[in-house]
PDB file of N, CA and C in Angstrom:
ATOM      1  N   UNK A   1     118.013 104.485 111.659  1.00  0.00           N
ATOM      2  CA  UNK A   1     118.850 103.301 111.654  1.00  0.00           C
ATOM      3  C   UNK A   1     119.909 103.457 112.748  1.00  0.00           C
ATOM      4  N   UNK A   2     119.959 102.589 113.735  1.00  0.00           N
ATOM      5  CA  UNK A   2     121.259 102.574 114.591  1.00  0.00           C
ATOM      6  C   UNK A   2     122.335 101.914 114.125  1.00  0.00           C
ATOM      7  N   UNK A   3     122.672 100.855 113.534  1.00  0.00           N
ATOM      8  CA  UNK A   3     123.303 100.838 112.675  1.00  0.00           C
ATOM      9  C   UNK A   3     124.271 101.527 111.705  1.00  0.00           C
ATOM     10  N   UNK A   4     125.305 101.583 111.419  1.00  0.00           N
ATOM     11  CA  UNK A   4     125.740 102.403 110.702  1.00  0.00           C
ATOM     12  C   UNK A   4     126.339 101.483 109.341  1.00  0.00           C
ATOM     13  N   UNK A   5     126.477 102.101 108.366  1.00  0.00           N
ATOM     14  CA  UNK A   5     126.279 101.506 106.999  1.00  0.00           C
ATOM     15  C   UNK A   5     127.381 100.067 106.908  1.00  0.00           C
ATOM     16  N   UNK A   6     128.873 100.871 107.421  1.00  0.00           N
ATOM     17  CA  UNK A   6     129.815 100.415 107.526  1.00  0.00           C
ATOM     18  C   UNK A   6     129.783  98.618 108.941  1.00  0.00           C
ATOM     19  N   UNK A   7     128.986  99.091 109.795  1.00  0.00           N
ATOM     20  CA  UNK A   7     128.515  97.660 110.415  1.00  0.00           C
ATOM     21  C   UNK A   7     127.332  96.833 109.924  1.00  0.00           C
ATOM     22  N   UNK A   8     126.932  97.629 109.414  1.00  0.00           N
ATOM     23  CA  UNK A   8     125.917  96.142 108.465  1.00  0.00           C
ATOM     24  C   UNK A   8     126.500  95.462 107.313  1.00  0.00           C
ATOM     25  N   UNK A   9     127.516  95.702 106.915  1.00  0.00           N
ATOM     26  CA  UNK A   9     128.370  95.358 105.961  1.00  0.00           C
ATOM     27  C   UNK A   9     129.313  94.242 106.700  1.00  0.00           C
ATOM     28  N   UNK A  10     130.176  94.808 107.643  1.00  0.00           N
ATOM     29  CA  UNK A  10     130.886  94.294 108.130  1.00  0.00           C
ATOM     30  C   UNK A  10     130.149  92.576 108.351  1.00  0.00           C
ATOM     31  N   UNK A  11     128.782  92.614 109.419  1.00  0.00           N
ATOM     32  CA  UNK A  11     127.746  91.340 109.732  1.00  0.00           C
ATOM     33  C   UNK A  11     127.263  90.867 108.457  1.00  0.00           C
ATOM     34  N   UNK A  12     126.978  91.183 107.495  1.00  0.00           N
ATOM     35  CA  UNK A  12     126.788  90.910 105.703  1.00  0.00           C
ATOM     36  C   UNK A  12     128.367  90.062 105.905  1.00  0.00           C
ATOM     37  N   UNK A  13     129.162  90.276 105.673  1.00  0.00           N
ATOM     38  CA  UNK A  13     130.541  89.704 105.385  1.00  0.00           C
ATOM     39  C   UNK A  13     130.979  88.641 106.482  1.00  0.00           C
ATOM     40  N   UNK A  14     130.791  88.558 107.727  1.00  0.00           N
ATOM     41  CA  UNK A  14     130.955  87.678 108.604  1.00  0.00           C
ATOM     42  C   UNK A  14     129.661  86.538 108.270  1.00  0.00           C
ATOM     43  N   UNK A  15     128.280  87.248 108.300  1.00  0.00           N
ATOM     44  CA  UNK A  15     127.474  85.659 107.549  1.00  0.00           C
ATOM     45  C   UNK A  15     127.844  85.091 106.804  1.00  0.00           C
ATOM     46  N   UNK A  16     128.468  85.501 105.455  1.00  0.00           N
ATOM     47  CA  UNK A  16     128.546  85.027 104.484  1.00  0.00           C
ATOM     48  C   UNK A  16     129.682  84.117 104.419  1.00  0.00           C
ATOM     49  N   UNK A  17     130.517  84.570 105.418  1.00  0.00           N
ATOM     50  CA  UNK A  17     131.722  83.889 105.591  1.00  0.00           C
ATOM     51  C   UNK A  17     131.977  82.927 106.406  1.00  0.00           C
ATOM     52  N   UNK A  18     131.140  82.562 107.493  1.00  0.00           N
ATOM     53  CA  UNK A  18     131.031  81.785 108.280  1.00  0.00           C
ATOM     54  C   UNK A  18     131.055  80.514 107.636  1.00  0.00           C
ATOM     55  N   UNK A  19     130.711  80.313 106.394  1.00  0.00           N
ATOM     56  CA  UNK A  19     130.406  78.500 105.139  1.00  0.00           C
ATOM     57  C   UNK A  19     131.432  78.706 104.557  1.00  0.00           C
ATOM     58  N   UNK A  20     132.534  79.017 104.243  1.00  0.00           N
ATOM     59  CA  UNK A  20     133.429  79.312 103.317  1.00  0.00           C
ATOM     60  C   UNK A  20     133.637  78.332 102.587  1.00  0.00           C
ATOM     61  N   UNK A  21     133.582  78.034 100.998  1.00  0.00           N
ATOM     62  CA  UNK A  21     133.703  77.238 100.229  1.00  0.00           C
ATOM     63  C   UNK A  21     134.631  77.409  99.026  1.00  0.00           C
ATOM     64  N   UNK A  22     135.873  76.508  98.950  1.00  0.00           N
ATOM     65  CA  UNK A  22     137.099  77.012  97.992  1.00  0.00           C
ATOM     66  C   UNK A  22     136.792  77.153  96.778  1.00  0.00           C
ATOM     67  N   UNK A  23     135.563  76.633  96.295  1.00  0.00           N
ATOM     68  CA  UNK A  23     135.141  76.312  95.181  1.00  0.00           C
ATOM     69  C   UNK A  23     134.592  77.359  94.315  1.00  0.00           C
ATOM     70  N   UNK A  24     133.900  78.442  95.437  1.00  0.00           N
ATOM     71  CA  UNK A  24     133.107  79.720  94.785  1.00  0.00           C
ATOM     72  C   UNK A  24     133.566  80.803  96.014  1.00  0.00           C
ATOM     73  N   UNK A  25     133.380  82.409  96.168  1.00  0.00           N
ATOM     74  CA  UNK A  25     133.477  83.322  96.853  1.00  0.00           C
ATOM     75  C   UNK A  25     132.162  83.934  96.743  1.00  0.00           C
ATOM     76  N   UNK A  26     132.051  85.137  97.759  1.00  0.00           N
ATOM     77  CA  UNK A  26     131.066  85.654  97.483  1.00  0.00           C
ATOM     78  C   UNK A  26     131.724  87.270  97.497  1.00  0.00           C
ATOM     79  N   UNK A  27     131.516  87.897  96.566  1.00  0.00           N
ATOM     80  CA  UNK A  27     131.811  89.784  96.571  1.00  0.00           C
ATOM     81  C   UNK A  27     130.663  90.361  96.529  1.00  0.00           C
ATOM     82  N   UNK A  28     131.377  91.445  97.602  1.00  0.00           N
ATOM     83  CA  UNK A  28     130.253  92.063  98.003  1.00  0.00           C
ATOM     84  C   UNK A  28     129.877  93.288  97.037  1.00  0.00           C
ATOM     85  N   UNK A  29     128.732  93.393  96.336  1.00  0.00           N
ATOM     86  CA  UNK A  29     128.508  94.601  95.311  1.00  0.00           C
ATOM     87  C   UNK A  29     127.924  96.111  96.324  1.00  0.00           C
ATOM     88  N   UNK A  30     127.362  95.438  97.447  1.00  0.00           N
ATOM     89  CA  UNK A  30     126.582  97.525  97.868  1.00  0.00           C
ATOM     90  C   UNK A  30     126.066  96.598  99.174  1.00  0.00           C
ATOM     91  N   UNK A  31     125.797  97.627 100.074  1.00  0.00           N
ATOM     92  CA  UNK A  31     125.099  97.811 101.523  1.00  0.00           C
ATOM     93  C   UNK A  31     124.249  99.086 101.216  1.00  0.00           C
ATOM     94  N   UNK A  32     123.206  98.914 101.253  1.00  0.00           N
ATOM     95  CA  UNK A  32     121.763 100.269 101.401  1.00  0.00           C
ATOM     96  C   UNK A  32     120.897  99.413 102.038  1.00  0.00           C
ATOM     97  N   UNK A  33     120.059 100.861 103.098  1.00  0.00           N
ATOM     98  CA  UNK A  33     118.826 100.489 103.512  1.00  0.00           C
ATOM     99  C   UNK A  33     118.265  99.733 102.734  1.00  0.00           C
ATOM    100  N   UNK A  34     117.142  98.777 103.112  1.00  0.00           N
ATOM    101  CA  UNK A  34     116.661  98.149 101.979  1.00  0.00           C
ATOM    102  C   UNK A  34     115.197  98.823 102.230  1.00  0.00           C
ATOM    103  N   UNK A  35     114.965  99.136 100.381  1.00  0.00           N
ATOM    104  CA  UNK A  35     113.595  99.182 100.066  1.00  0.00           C
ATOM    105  C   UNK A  35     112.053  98.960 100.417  1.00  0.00           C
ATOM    106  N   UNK A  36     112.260  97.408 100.972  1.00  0.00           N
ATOM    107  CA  UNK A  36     111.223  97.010 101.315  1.00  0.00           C
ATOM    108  C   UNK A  36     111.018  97.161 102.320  1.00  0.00           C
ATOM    109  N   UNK A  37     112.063  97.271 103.473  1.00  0.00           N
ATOM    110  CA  UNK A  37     111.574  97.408 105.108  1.00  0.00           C
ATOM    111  C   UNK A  37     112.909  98.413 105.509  1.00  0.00           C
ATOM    112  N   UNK A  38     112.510  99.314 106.277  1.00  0.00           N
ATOM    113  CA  UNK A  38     113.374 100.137 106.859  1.00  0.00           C
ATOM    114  C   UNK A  38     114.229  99.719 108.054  1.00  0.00           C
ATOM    115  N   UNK A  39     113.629  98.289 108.306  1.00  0.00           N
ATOM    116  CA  UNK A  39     114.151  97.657 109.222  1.00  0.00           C
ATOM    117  C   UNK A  39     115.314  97.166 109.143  1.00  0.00           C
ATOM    118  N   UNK A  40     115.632  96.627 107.762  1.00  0.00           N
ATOM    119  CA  UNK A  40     116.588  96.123 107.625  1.00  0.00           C
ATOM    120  C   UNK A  40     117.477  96.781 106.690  1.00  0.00           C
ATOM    121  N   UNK A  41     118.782  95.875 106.603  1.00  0.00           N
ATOM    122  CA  UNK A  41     120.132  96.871 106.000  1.00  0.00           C
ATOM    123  C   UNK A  41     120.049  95.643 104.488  1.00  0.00           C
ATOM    124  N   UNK A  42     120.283  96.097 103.077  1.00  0.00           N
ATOM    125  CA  UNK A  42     120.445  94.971 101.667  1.00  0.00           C
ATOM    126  C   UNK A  42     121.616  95.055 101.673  1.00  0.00           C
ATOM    127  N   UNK A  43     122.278  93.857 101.639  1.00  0.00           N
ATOM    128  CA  UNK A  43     123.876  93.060 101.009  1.00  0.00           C
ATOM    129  C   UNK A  43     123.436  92.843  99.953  1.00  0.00           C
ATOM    130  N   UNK A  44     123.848  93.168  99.046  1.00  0.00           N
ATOM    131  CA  UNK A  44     123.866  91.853  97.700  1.00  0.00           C
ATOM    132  C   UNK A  44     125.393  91.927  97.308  1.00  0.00           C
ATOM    133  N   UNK A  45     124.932  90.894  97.355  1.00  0.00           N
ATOM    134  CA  UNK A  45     126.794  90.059  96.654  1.00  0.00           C
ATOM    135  C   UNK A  45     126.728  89.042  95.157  1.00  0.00           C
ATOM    136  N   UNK A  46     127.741  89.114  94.815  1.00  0.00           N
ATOM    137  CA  UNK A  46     127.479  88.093  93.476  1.00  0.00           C
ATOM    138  C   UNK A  46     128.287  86.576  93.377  1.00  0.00           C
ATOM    139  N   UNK A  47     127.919  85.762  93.470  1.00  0.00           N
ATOM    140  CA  UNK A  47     128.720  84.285  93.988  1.00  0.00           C
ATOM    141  C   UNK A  47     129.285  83.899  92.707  1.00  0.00           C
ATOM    142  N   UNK A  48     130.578  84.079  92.910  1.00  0.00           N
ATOM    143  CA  UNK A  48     131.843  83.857  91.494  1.00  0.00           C
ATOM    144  C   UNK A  48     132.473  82.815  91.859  1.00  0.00           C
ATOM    145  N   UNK A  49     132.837  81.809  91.011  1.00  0.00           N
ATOM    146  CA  UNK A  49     133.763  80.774  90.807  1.00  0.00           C
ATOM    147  C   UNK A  49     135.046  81.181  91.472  1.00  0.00           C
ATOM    148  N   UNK A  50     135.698  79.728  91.763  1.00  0.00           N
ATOM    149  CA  UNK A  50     137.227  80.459  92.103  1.00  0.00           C
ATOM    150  C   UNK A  50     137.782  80.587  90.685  1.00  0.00           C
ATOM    151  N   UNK A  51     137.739  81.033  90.126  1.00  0.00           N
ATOM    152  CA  UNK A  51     138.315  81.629  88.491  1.00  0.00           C
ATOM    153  C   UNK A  51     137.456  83.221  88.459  1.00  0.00           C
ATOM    154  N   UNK A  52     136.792  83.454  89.413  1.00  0.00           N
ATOM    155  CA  UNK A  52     136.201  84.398  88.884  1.00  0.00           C
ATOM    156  C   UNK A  52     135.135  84.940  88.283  1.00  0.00           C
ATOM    157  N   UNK A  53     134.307  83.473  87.460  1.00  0.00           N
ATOM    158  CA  UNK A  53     133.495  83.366  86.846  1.00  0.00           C
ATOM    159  C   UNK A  53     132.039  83.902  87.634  1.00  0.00           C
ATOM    160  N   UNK A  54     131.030  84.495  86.772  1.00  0.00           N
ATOM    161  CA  UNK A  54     129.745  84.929  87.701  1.00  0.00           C
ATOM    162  C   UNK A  54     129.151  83.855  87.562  1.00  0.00           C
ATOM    163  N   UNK A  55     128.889  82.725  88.774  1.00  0.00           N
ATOM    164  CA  UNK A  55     128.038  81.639  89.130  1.00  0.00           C
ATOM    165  C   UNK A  55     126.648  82.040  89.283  1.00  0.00           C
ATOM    166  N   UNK A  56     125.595  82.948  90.286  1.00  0.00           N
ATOM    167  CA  UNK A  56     124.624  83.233  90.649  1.00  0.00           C
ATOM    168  C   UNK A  56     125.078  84.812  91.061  1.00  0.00           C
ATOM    169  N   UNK A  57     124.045  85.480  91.099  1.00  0.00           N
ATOM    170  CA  UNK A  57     124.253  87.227  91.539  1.00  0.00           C
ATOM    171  C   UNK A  57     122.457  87.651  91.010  1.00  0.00           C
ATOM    172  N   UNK A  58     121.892  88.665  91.689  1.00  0.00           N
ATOM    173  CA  UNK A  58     122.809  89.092  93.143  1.00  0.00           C
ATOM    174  C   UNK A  58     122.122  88.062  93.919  1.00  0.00           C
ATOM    175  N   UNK A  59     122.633  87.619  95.094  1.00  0.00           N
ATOM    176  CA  UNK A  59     122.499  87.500  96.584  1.00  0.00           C
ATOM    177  C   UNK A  59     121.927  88.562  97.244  1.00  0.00           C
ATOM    178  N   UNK A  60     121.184  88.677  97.510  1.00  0.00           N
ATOM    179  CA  UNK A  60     120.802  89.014  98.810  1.00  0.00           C
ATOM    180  C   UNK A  60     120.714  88.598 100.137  1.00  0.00           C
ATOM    181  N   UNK A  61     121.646  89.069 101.335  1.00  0.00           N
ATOM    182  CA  UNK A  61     121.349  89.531 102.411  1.00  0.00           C
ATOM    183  C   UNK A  61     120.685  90.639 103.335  1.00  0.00           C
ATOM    184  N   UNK A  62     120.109  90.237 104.177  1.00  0.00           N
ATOM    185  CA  UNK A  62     119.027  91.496 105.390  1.00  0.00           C
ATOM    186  C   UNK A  62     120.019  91.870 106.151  1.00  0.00           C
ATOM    187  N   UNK A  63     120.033  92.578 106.958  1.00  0.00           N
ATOM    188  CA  UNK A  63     120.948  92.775 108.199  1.00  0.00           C
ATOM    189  C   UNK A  63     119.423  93.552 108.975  1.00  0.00           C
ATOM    190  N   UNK A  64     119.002  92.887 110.193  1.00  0.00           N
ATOM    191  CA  UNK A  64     118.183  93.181 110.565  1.00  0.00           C
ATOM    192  C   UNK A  64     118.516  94.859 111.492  1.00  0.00           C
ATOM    193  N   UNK A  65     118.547  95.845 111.722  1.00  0.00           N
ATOM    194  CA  UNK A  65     118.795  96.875 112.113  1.00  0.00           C
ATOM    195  C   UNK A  65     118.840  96.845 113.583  1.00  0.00           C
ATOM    196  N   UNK A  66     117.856  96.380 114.271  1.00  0.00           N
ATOM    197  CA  UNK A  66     116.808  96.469 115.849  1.00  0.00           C
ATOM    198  C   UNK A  66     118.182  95.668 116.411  1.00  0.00           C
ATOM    199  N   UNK A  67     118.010  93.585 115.783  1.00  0.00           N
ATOM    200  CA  UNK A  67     118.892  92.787 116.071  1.00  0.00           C
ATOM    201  C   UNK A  67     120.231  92.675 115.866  1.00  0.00           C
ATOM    202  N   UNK A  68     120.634  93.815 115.340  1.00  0.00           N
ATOM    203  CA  UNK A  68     122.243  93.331 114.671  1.00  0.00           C
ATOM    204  C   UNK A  68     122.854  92.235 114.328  1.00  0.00           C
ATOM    205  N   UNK A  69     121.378  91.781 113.406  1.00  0.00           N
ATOM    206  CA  UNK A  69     121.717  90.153 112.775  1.00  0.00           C
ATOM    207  C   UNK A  69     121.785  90.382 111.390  1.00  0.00           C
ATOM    208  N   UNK A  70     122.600  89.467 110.533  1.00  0.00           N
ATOM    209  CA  UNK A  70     122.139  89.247 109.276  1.00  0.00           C
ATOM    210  C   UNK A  70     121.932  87.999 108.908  1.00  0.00           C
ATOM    211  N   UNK A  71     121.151  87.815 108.083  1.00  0.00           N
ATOM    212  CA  UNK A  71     120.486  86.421 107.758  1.00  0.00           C
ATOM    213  C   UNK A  71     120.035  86.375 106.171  1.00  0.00           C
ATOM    214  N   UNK A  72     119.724  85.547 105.709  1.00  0.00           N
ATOM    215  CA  UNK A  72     119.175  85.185 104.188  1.00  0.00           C
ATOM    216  C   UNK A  72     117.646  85.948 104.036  1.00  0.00           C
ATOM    217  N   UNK A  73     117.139  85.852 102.935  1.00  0.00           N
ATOM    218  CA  UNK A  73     115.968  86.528 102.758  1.00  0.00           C
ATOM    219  C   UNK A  73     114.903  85.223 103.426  1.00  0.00           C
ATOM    220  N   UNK A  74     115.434  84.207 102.787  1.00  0.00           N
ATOM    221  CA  UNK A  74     114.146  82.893 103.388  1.00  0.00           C
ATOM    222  C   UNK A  74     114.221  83.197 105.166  1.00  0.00           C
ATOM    223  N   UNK A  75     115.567  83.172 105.574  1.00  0.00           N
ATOM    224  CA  UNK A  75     115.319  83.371 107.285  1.00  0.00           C
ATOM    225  C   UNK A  75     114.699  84.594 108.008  1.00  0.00           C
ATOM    226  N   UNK A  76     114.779  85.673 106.997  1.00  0.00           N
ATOM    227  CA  UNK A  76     114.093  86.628 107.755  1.00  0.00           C
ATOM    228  C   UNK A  76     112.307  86.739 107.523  1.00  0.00           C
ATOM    229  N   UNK A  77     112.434  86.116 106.132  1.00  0.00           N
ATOM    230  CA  UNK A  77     110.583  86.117 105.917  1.00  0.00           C
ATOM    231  C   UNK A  77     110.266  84.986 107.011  1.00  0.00           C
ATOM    232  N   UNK A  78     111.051  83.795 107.447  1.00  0.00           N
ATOM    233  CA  UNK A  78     110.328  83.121 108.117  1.00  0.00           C
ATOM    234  C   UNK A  78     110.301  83.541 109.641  1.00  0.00           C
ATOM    235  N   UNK A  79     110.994  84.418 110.154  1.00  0.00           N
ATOM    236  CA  UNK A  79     111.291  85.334 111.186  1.00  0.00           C
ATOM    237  C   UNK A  79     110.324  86.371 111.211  1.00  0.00           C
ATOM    238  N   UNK A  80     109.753  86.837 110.213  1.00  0.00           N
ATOM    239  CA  UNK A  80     108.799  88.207 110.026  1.00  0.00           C
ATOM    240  C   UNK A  80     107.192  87.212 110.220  1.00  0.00           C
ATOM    241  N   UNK A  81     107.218  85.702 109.791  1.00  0.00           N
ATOM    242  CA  UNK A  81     105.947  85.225 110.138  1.00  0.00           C
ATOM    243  C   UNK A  81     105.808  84.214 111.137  1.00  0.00           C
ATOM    244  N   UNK A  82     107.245  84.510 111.799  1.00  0.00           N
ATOM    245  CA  UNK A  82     106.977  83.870 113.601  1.00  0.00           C
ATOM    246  C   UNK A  82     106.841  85.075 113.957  1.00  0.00           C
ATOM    247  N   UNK A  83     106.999  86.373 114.080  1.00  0.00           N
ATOM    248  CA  UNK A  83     106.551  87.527 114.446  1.00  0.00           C
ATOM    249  C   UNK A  83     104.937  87.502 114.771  1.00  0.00           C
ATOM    250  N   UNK A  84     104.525  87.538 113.581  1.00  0.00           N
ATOM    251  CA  UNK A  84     102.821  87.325 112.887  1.00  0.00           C
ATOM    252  C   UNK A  84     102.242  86.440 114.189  1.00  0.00           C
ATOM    253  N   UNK A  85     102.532  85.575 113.942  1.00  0.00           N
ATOM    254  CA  UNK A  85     101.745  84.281 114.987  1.00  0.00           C
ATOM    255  C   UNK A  85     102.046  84.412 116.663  1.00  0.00           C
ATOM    256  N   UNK A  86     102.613  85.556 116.977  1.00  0.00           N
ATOM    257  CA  UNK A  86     102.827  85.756 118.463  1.00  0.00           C
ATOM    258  C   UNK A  86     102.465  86.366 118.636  1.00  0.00           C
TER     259      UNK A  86
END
């Protein structure tokens, strides 16, 4: 991983933050390699009410490793099958 734990976190937290909505937050629970592909870095976060309340959890975010992107799980599967077709 070139990457280091602490910058895939950091790009996890700037995606997520880029929509900011007063209504809900998102906290961040862990940054690890992820499981399924070594390629990428797992965010999961848990999307709480502004009271606090647990709305949806976990979230998952990728942080792609190679790109120093992070993106949603739907954008990177659809990224892994424009890969495929080239």
């Amino acid at each position: 991983m070139k990457l280091s734990r602490e910058r895939a976190e950091q790009l996890a937290l700037e995606y997520v933050n880029k929509d900011k909505n007063e209504n809900f937050k998102l906290v961040l629970l862990g940054v690890e390699v992820s499981e399924i592909s070594p390629q990428y870095w797992a965010a999961t976060f848990e999307v709480r009410t502004s009271e606090g309340h647990i709305l949806e959890g976990p979230l998952l975010i990728l942080i792609d490793d190679e790109l120093e992107k992070a993106m949603s799980l739907d954008e990177a599967v659809e990224a892994h099958l424009a890969n495929i077709d080239n």
